[in-house]
C-alpha atoms as a PDB file:
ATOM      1  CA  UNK A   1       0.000   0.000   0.000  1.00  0.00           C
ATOM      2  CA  UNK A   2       2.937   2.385   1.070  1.00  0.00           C
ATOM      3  CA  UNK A   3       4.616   1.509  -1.820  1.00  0.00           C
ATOM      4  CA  UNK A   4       1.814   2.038  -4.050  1.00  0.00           C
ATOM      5  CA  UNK A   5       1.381   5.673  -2.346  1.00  0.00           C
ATOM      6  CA  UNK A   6       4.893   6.594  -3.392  1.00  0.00           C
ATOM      7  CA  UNK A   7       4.921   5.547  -6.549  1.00  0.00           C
ATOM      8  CA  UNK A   8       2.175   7.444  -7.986  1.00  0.00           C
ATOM      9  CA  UNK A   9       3.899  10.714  -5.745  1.00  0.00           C
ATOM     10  CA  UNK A  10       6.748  10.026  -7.857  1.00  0.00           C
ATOM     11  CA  UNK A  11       4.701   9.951 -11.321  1.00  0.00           C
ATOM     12  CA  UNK A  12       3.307  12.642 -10.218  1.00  0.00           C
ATOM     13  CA  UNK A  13       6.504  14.884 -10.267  1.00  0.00           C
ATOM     14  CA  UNK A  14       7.558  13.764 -13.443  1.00  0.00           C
ATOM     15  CA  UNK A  15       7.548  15.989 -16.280  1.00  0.00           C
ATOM     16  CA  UNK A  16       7.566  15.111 -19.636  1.00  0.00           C
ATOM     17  CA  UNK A  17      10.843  16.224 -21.308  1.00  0.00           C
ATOM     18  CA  UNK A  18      12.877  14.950 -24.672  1.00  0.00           C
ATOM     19  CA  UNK A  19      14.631  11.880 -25.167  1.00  0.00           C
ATOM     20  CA  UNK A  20      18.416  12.716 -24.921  1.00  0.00           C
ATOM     21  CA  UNK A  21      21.670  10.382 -24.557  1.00  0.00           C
ATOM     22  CA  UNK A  22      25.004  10.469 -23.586  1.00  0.00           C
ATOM     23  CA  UNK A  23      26.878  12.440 -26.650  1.00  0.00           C
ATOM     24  CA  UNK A  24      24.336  15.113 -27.379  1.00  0.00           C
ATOM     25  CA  UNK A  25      24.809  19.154 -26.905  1.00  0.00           C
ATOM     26  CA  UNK A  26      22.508  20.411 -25.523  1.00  0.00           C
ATOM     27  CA  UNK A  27      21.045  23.496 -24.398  1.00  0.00           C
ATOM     28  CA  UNK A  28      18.977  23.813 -21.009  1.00  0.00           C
ATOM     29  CA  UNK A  29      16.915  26.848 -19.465  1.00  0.00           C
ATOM     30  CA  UNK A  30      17.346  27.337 -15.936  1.00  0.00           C
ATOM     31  CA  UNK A  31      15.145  29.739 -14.085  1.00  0.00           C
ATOM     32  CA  UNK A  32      17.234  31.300 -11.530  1.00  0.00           C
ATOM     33  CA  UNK A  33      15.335  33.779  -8.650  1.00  0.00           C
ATOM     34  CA  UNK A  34      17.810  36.512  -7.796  1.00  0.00           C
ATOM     35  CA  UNK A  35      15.975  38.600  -4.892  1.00  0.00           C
ATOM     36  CA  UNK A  36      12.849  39.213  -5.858  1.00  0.00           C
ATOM     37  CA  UNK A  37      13.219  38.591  -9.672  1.00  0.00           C
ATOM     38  CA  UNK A  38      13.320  35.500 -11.674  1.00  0.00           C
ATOM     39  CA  UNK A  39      15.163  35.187 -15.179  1.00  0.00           C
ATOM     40  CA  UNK A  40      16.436  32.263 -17.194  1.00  0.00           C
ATOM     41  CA  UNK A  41      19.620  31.548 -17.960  1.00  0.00           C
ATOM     42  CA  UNK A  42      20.952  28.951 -20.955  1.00  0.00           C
ATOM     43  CA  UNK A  43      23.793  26.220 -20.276  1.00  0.00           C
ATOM     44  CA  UNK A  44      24.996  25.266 -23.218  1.00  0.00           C
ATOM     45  CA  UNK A  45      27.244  21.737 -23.453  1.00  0.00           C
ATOM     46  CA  UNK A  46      27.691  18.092 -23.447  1.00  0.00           C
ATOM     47  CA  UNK A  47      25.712  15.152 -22.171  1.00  0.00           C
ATOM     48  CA  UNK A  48      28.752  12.995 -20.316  1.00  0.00           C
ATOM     49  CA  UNK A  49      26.595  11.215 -18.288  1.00  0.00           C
ATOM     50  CA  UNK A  50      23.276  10.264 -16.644  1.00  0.00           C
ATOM     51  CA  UNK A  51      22.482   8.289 -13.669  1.00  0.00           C
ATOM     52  CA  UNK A  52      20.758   5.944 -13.497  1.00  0.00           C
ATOM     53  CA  UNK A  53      22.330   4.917 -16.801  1.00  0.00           C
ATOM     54  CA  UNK A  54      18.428   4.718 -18.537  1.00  0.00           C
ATOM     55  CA  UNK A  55      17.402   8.274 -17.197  1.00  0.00           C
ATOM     56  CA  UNK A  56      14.784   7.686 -15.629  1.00  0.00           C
ATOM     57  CA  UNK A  57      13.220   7.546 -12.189  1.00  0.00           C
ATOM     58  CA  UNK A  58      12.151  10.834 -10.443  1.00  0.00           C
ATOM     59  CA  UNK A  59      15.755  10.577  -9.020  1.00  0.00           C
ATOM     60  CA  UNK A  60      17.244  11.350 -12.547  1.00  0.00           C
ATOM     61  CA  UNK A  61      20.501  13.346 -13.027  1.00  0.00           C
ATOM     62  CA  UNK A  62      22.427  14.525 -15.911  1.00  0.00           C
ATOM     63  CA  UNK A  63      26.118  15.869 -16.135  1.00  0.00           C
ATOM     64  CA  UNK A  64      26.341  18.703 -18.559  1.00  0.00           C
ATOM     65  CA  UNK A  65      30.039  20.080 -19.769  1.00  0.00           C
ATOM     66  CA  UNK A  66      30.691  22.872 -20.969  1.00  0.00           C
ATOM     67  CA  UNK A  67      34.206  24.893 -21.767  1.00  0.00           C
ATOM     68  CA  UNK A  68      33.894  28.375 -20.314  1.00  0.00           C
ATOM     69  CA  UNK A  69      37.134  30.614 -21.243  1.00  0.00           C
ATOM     70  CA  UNK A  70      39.332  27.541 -21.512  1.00  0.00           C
ATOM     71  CA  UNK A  71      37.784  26.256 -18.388  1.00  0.00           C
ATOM     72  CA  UNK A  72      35.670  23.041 -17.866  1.00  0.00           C
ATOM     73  CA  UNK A  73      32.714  23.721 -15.800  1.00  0.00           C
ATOM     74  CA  UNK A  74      30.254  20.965 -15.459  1.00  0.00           C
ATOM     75  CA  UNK A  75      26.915  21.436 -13.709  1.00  0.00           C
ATOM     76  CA  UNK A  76      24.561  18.354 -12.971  1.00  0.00           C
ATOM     77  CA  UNK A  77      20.944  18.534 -13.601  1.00  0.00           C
ATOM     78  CA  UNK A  78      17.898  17.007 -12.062  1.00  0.00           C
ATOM     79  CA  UNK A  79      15.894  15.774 -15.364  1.00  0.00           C
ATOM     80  CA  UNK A  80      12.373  16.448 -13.368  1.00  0.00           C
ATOM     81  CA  UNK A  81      13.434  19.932 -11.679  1.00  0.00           C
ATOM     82  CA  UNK A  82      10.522  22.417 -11.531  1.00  0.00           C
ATOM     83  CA  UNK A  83      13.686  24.975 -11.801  1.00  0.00           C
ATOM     84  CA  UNK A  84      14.327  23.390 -15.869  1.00  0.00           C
ATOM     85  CA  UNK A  85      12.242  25.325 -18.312  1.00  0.00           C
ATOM     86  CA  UNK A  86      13.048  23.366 -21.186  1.00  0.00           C
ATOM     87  CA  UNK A  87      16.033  21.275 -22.892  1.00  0.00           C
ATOM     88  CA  UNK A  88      15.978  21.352 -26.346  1.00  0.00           C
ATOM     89  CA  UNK A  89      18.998  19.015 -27.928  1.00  0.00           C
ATOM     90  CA  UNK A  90      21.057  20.707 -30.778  1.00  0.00           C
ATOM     91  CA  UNK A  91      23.067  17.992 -31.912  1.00  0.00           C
ATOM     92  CA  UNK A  92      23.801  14.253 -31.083  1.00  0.00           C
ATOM     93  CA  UNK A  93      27.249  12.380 -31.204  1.00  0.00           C
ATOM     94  CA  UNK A  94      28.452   8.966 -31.723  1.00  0.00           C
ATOM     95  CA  UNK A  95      29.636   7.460 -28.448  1.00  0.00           C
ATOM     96  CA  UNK A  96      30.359   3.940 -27.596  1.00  0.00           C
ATOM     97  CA  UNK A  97      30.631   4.351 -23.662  1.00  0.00           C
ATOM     98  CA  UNK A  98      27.754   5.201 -21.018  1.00  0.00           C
ATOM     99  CA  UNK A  99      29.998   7.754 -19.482  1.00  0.00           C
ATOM    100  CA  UNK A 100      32.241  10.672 -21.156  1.00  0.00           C
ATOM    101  CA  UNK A 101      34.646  11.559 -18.003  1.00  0.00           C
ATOM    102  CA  UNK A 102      37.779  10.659 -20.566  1.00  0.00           C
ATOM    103  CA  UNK A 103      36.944  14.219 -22.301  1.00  0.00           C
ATOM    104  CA  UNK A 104      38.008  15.978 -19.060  1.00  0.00           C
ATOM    105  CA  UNK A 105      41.661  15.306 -19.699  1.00  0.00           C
ATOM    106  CA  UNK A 106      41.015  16.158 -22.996  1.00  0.00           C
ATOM    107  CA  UNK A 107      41.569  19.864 -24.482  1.00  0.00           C
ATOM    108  CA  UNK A 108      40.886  20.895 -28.090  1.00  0.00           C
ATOM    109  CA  UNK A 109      40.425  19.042 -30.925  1.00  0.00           C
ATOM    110  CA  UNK A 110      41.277  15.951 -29.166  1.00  0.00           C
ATOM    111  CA  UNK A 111      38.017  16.233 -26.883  1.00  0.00           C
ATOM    112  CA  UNK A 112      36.159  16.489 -30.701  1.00  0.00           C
ATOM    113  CA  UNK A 113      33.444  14.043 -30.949  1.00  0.00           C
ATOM    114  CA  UNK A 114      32.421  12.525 -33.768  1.00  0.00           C
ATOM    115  CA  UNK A 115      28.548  13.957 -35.250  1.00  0.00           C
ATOM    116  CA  UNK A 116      25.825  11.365 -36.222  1.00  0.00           C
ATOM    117  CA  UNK A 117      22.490  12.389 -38.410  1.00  0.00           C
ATOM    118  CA  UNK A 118      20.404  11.123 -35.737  1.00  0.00           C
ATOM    119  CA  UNK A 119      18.377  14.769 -35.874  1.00  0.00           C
ATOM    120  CA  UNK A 120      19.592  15.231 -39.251  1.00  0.00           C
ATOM    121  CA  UNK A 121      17.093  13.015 -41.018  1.00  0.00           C
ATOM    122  CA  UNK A 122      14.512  14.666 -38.374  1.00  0.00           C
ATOM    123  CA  UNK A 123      14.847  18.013 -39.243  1.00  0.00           C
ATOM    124  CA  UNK A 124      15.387  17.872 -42.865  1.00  0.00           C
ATOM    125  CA  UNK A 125      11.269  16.061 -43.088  1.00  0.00           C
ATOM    126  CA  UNK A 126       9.651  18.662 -40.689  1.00  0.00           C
ATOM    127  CA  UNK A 127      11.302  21.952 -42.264  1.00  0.00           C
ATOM    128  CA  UNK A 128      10.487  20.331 -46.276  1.00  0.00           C
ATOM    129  CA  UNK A 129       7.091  21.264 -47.438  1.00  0.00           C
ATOM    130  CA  UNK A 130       5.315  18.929 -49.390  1.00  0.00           C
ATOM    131  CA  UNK A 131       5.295  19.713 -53.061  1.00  0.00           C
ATOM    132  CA  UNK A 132       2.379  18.587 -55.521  1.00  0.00           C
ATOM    133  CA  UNK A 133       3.248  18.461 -59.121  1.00  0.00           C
ATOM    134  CA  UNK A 134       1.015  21.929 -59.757  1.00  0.00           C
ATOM    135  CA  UNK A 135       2.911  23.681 -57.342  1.00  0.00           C
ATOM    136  CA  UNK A 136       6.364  23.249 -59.260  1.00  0.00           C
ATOM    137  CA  UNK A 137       4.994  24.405 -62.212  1.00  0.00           C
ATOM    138  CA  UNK A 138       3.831  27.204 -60.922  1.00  0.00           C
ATOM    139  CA  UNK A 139       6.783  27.930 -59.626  1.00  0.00           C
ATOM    140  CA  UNK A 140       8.344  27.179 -63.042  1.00  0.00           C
ATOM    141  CA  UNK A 141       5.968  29.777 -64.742  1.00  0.00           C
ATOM    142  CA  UNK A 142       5.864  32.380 -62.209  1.00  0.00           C
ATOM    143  CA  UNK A 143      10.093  32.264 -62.879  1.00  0.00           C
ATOM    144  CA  UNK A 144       9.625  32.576 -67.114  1.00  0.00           C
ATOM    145  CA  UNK A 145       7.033  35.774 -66.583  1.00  0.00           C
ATOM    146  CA  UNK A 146       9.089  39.141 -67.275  1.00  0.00           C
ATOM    147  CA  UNK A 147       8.016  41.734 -64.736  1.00  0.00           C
ATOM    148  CA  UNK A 148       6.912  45.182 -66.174  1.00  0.00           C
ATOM    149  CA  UNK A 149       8.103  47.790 -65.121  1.00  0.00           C
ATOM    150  CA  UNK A 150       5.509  50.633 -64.179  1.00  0.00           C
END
């Protein structure tokens, strides 16, 4: 029964947000209170890890790292925080390990990681409107017309 209680607390304070892995950039809004006012502030950088390693639970953290004028800062994230307005993922990399903490060590071009088209594919069919074969000739005709000049 207890157990039953807590569970459905915990679904409760769940909040829906994208599916992101290890290897993507990302780019989260935190709402930060200073005194009386409130204002959000991006953190732009580098999924290196998340724990538990499948993300989810209302437990759920996430390591983001960023390079800040040649110096690492890396800030973890609850993945259900109230304080998260959104996290929208730029770009995904090819990784082979559940954790990145080799890229601390790393500076440069070294700590490069290779991009996959997991988005790419995405992106490229919501942004492409849907032609019909009238359209293009329109298009086609509009293009032969000279415009007079008045």
């Amino acid at each position: 029964m207890q157990n039953q209680i807590l569970e459905t607390i915990n679904k409760a304070q769940e909040k829906k947000r994208p599916s992101f892995r290890v290897g993507d950039r990302v780019n989260i809004s935190v709402r930060l209170k200073e005194g009386e006012k409130e204002r959000i502030q991006a953190f732009k950088g580098l999924v290196i890890s998340k724990s538990p390693k499948s993300g989810r639970g209302p437990s759920a953290t996430f390591t983001v790292r960023k390079i800040s004028e040649g110096v690492g800062v890396e800030r973890i994230f609850p993945v259900h925080s109230p304080f998260i307005e959104k996290i929208e993922i730029e770009a995904s990399s090819e990784v082979r390990r559940s954790r990145l903490y080799f890229l601390r060590e790393l500076k440069g071009k070294k700590a490069r990681l290779k991009e996959s088209n997991r988005f790419g594919t995405e992106m490229i069919q919501e942004t492409a409107p849907v032609l019909t074969g009238t359209e293009i000739g329109d298009a086609k005709a509009s293009e032969a017309t000279p415009k007079k000049d008045k």
